[in-house]
PDB file of N, CA and C in Angstrom:
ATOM      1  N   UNK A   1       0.851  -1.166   0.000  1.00  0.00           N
ATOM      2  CA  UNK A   1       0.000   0.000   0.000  1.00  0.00           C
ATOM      3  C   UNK A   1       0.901   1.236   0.000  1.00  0.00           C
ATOM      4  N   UNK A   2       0.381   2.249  -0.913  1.00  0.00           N
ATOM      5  CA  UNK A   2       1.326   3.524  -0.643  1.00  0.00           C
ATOM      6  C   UNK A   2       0.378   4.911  -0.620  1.00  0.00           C
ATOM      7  N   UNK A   3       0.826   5.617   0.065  1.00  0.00           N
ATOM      8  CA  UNK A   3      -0.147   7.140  -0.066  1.00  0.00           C
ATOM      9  C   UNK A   3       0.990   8.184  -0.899  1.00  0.00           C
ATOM     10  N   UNK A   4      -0.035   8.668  -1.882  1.00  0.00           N
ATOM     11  CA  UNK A   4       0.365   9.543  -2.747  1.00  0.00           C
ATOM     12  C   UNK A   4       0.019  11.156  -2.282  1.00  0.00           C
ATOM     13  N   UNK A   5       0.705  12.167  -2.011  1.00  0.00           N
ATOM     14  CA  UNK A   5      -0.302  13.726  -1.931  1.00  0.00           C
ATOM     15  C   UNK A   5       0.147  14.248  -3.167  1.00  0.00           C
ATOM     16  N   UNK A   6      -0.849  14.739  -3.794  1.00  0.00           N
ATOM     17  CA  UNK A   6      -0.923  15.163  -5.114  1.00  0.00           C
ATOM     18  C   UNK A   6      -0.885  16.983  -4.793  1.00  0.00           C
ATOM     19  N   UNK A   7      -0.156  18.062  -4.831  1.00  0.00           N
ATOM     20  CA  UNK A   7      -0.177  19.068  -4.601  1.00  0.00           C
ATOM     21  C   UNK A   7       0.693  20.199  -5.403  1.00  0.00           C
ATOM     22  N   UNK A   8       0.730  21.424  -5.888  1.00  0.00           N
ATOM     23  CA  UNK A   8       1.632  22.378  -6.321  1.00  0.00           C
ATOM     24  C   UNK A   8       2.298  22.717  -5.284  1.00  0.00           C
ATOM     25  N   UNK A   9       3.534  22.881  -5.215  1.00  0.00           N
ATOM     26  CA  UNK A   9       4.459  23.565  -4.374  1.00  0.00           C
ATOM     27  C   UNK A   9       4.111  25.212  -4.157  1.00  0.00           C
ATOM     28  N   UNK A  10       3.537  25.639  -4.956  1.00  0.00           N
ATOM     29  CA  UNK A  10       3.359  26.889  -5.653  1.00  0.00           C
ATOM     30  C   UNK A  10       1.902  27.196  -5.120  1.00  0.00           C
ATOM     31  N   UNK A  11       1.418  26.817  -4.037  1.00  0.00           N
ATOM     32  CA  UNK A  11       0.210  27.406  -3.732  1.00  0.00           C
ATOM     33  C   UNK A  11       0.035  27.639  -2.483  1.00  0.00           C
ATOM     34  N   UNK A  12      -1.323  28.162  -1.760  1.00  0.00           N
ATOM     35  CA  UNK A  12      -1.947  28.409  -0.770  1.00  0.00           C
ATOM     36  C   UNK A  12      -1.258  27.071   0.524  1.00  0.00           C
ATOM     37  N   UNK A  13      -1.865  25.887   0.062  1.00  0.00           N
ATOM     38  CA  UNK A  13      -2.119  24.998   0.435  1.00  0.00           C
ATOM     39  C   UNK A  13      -0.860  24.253   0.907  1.00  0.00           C
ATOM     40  N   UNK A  14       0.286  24.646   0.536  1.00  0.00           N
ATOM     41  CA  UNK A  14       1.566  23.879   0.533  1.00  0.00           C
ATOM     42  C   UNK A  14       1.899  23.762   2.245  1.00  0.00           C
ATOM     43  N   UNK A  15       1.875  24.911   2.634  1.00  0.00           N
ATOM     44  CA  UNK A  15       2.467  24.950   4.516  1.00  0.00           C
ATOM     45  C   UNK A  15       1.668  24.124   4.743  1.00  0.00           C
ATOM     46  N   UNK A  16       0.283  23.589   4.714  1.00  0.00           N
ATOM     47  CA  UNK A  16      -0.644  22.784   5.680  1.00  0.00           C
ATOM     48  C   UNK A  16      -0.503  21.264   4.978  1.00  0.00           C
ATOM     49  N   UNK A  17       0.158  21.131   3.653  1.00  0.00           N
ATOM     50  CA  UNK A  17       0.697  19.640   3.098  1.00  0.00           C
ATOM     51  C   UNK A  17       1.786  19.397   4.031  1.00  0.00           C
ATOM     52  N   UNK A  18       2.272  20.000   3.698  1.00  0.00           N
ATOM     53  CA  UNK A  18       4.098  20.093   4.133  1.00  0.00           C
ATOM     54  C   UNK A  18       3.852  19.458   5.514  1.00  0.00           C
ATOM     55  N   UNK A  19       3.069  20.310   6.307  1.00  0.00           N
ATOM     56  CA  UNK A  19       3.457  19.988   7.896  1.00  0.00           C
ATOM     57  C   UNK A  19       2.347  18.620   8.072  1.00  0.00           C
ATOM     58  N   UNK A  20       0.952  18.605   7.292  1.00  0.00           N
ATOM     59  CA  UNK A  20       0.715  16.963   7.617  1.00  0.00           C
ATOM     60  C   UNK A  20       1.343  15.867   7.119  1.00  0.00           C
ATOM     61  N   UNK A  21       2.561  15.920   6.246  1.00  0.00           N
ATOM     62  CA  UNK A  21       3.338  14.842   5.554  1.00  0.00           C
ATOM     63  C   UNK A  21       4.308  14.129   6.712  1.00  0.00           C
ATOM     64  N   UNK A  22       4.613  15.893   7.302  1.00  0.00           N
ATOM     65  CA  UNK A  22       5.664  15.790   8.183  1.00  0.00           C
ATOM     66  C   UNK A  22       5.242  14.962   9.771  1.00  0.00           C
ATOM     67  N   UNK A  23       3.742  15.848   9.922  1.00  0.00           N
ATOM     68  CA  UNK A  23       3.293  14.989  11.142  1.00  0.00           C
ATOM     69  C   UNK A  23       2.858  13.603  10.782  1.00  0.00           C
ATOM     70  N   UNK A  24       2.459  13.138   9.474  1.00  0.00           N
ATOM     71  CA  UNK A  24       1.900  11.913   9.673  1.00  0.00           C
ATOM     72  C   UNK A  24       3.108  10.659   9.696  1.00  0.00           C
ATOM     73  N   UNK A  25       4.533  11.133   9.302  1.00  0.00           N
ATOM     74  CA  UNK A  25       5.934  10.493   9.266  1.00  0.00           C
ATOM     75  C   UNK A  25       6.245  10.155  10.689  1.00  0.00           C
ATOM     76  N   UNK A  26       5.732  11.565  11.589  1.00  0.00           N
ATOM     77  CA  UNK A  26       6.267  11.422  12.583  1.00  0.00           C
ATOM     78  C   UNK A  26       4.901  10.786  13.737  1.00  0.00           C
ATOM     79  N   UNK A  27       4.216  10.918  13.730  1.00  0.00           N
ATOM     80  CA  UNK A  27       2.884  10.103  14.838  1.00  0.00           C
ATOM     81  C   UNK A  27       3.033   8.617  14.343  1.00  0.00           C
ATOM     82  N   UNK A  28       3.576   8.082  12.465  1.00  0.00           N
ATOM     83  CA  UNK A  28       3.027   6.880  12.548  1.00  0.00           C
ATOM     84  C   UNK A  28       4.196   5.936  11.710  1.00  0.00           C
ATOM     85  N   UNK A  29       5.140   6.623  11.557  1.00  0.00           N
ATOM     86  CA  UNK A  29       6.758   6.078  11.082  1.00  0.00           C
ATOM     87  C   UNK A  29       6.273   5.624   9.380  1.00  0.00           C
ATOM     88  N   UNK A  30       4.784   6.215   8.987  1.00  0.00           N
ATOM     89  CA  UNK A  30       4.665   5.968   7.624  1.00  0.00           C
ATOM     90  C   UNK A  30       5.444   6.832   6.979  1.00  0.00           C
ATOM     91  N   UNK A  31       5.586   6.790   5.448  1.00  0.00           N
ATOM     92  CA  UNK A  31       6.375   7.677   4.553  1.00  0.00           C
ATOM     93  C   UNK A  31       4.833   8.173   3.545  1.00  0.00           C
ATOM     94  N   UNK A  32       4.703   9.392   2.676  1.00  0.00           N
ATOM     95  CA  UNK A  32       3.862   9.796   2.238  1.00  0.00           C
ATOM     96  C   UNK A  32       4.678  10.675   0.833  1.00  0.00           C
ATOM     97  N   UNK A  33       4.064   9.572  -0.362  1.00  0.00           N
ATOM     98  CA  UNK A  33       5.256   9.994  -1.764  1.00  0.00           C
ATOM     99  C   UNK A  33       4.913  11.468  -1.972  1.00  0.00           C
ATOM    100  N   UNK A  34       5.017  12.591  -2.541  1.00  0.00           N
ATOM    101  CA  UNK A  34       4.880  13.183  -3.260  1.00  0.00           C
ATOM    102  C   UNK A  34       4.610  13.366  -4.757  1.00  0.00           C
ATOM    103  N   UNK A  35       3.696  14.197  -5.345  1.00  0.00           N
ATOM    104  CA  UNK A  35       3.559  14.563  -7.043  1.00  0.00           C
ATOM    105  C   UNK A  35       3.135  15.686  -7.345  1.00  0.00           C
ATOM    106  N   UNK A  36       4.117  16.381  -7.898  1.00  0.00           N
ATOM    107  CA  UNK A  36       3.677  17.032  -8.243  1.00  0.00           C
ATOM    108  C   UNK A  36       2.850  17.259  -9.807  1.00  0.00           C
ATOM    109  N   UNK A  37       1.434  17.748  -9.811  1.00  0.00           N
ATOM    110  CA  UNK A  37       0.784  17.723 -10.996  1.00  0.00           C
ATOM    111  C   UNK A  37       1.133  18.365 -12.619  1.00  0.00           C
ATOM    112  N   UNK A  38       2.200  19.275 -11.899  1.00  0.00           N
ATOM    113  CA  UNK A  38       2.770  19.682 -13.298  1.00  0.00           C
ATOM    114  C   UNK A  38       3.911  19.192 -13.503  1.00  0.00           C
ATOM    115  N   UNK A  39       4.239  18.418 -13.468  1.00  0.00           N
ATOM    116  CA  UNK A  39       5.412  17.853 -14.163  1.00  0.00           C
ATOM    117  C   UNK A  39       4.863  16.598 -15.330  1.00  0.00           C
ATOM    118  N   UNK A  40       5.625  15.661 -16.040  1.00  0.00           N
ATOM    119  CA  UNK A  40       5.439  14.836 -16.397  1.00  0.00           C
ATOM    120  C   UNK A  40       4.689  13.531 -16.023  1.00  0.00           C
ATOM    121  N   UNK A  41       5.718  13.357 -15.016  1.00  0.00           N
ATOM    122  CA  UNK A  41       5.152  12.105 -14.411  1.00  0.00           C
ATOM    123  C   UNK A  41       3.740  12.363 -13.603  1.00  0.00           C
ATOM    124  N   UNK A  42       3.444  13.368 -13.219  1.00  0.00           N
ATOM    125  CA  UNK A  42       2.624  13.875 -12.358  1.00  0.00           C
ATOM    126  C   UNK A  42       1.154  13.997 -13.207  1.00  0.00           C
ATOM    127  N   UNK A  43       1.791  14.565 -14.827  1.00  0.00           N
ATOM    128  CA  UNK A  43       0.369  14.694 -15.592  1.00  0.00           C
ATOM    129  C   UNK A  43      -0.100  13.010 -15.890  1.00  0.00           C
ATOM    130  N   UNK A  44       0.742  12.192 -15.890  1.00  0.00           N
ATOM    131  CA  UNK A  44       0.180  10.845 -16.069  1.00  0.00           C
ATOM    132  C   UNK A  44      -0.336   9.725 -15.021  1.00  0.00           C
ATOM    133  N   UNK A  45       0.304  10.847 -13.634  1.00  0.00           N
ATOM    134  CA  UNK A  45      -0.702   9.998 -12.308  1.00  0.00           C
ATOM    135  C   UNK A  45      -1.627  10.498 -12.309  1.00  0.00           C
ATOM    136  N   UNK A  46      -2.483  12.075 -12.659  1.00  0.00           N
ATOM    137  CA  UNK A  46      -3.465  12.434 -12.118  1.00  0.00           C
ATOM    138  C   UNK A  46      -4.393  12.311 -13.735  1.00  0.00           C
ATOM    139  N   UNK A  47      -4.226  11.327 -14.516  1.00  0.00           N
ATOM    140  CA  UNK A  47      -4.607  11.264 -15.644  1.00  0.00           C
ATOM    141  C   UNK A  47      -5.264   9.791 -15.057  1.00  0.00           C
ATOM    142  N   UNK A  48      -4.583   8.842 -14.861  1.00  0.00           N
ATOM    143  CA  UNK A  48      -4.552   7.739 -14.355  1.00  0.00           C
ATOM    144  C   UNK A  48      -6.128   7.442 -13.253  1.00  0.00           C
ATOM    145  N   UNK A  49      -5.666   8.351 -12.482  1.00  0.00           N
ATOM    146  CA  UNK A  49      -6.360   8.562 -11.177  1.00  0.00           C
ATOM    147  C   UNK A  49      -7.551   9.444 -11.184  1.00  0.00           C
ATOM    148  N   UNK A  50      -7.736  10.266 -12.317  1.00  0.00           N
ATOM    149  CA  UNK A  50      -9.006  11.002 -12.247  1.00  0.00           C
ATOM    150  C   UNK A  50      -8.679  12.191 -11.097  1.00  0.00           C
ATOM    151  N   UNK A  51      -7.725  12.768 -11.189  1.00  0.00           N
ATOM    152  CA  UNK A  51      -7.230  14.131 -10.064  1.00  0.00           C
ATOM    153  C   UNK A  51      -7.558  14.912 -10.303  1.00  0.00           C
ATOM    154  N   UNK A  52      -8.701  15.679 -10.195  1.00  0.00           N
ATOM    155  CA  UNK A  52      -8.716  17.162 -10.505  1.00  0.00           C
ATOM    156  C   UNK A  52      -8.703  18.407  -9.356  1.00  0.00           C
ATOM    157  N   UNK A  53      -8.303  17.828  -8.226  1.00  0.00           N
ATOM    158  CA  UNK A  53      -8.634  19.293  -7.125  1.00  0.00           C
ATOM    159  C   UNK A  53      -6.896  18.664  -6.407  1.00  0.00           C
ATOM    160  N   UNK A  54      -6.335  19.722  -5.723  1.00  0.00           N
ATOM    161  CA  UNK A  54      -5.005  19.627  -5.003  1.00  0.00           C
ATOM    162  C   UNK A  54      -5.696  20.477  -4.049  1.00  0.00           C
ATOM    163  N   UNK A  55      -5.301  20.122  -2.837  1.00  0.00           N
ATOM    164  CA  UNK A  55      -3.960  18.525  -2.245  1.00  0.00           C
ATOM    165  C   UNK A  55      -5.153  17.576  -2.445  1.00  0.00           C
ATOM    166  N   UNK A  56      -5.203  16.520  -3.382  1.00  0.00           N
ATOM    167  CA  UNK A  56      -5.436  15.344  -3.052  1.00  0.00           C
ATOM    168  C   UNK A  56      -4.377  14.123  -2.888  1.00  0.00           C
ATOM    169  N   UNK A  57      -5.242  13.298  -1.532  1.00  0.00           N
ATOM    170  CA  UNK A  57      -4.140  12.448  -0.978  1.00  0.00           C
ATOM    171  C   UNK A  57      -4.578  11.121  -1.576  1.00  0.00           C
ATOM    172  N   UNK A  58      -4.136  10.286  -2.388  1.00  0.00           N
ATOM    173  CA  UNK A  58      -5.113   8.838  -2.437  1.00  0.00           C
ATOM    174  C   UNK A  58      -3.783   7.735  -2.232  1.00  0.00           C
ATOM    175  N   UNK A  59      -4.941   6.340  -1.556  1.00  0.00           N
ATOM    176  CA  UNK A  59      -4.018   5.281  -1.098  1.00  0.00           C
ATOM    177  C   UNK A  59      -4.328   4.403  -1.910  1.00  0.00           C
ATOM    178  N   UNK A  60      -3.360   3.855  -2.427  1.00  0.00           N
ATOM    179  CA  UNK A  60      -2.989   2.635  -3.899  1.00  0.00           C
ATOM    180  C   UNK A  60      -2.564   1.429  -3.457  1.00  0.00           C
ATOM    181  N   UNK A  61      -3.445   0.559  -3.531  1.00  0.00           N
ATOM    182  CA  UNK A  61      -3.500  -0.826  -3.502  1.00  0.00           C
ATOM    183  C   UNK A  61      -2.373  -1.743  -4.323  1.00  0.00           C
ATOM    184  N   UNK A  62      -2.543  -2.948  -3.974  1.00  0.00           N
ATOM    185  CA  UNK A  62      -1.765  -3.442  -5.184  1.00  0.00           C
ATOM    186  C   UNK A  62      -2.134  -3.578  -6.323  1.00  0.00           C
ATOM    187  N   UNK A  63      -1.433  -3.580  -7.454  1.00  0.00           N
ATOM    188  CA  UNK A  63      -1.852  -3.600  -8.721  1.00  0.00           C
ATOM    189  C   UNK A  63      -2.501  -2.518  -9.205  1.00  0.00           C
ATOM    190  N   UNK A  64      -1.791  -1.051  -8.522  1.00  0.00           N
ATOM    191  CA  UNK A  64      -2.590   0.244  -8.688  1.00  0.00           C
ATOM    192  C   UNK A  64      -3.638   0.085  -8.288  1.00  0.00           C
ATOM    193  N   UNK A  65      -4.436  -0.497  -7.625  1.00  0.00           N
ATOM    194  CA  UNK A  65      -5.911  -0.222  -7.611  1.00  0.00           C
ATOM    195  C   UNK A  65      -5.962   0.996  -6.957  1.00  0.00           C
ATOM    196  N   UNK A  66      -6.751   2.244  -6.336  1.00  0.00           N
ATOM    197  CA  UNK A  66      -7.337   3.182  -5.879  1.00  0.00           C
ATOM    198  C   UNK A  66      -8.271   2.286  -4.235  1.00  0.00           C
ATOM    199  N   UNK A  67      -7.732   2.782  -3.473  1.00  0.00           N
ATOM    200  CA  UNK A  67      -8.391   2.072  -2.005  1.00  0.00           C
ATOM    201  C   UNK A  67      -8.777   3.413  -1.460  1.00  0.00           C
ATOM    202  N   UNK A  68      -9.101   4.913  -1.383  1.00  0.00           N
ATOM    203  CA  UNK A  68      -9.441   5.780  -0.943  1.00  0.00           C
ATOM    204  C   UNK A  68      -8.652   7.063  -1.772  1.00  0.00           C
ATOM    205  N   UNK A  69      -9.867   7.733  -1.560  1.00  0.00           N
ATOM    206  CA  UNK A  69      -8.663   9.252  -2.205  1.00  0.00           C
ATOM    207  C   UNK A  69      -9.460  10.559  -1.031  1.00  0.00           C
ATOM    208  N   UNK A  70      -8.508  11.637  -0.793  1.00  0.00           N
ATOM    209  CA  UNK A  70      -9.287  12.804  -0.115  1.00  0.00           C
ATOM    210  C   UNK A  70      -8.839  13.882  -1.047  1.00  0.00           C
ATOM    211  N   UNK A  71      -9.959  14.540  -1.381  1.00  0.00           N
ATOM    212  CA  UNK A  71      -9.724  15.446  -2.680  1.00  0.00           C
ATOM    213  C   UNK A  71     -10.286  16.912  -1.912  1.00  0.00           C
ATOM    214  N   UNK A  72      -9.090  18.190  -2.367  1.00  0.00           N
ATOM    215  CA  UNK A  72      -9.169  18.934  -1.950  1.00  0.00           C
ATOM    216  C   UNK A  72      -9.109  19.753  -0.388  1.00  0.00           C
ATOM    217  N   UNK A  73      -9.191  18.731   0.798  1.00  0.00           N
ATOM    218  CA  UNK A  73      -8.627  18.684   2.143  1.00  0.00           C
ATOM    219  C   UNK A  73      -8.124  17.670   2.362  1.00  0.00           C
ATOM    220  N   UNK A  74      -7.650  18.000   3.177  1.00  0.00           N
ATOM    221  CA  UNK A  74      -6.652  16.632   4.327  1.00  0.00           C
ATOM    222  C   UNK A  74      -7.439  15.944   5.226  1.00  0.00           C
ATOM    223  N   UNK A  75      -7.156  14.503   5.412  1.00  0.00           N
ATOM    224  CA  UNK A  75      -8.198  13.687   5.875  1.00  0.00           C
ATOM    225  C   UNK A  75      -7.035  13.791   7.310  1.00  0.00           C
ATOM    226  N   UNK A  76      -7.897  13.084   8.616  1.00  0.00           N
ATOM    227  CA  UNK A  76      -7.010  13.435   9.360  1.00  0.00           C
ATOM    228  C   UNK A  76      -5.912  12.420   9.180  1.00  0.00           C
ATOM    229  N   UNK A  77      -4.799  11.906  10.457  1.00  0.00           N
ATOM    230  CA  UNK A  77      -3.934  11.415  10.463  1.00  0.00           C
ATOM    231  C   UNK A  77      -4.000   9.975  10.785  1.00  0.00           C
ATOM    232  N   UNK A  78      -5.376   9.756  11.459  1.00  0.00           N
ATOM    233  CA  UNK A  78      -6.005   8.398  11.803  1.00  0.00           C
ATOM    234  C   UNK A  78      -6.365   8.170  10.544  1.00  0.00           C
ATOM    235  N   UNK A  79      -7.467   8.684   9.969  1.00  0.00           N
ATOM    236  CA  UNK A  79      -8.127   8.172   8.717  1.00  0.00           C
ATOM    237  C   UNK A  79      -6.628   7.442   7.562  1.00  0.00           C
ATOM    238  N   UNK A  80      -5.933   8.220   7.365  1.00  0.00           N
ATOM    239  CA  UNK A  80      -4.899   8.267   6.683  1.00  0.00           C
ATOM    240  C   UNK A  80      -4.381   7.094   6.787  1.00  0.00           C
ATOM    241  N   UNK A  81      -3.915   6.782   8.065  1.00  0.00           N
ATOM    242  CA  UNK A  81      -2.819   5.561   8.717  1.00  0.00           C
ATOM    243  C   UNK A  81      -3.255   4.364   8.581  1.00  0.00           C
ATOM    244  N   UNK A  82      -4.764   4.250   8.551  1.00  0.00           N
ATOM    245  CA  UNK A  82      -5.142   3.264   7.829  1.00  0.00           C
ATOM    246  C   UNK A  82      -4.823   1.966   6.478  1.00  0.00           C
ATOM    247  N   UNK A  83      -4.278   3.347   6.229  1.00  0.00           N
ATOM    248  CA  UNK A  83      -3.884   2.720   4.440  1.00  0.00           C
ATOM    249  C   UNK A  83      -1.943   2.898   4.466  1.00  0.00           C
ATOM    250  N   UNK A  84      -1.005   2.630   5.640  1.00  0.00           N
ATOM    251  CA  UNK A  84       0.163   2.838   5.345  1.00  0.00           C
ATOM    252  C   UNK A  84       0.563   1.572   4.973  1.00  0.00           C
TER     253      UNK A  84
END
């Protein structure tokens, strides 16, 4: 299982990614990838995935499947840990 946050560096929203990436590393020793949507690789995850609002966070099953996504807020740190 892996959690993806889908976000611009370049926005509003970045200080309150930043510091739940950071708290959810640190309350639950998970890791949380990063993508950014404008890049390359980024236009072909959120192509993939149906992404249209940032920060969305979604947790990927095996075989890519999609097991939850939170689109546009942050789910808390429980909800989250679920899927590490």
């Amino acid at each position: 299982m892996r959690l993806v946050m889908v976000y611009r560096e370049k926005s509003e929203a970045r200080m309150s990614v930043e510091t739940f990436i950071k708290d959810f590393k640190h309350r639950t020793g998970g890791e949380i990838e990063t993508m950014d949507p404008d890049t390359r690789a980024g236009q072909n995850f959120i192509e993939t995935y149906g992404i249209v609002e940032y920060p969305t966070l979604i947790a990927i099953g095996p075989g890519g499947t999609e097991m939850a996504k939170w689109r546009g807020m942050l789910p808390t740190i429980s909800e989250a840990s679920a899927y590490k």
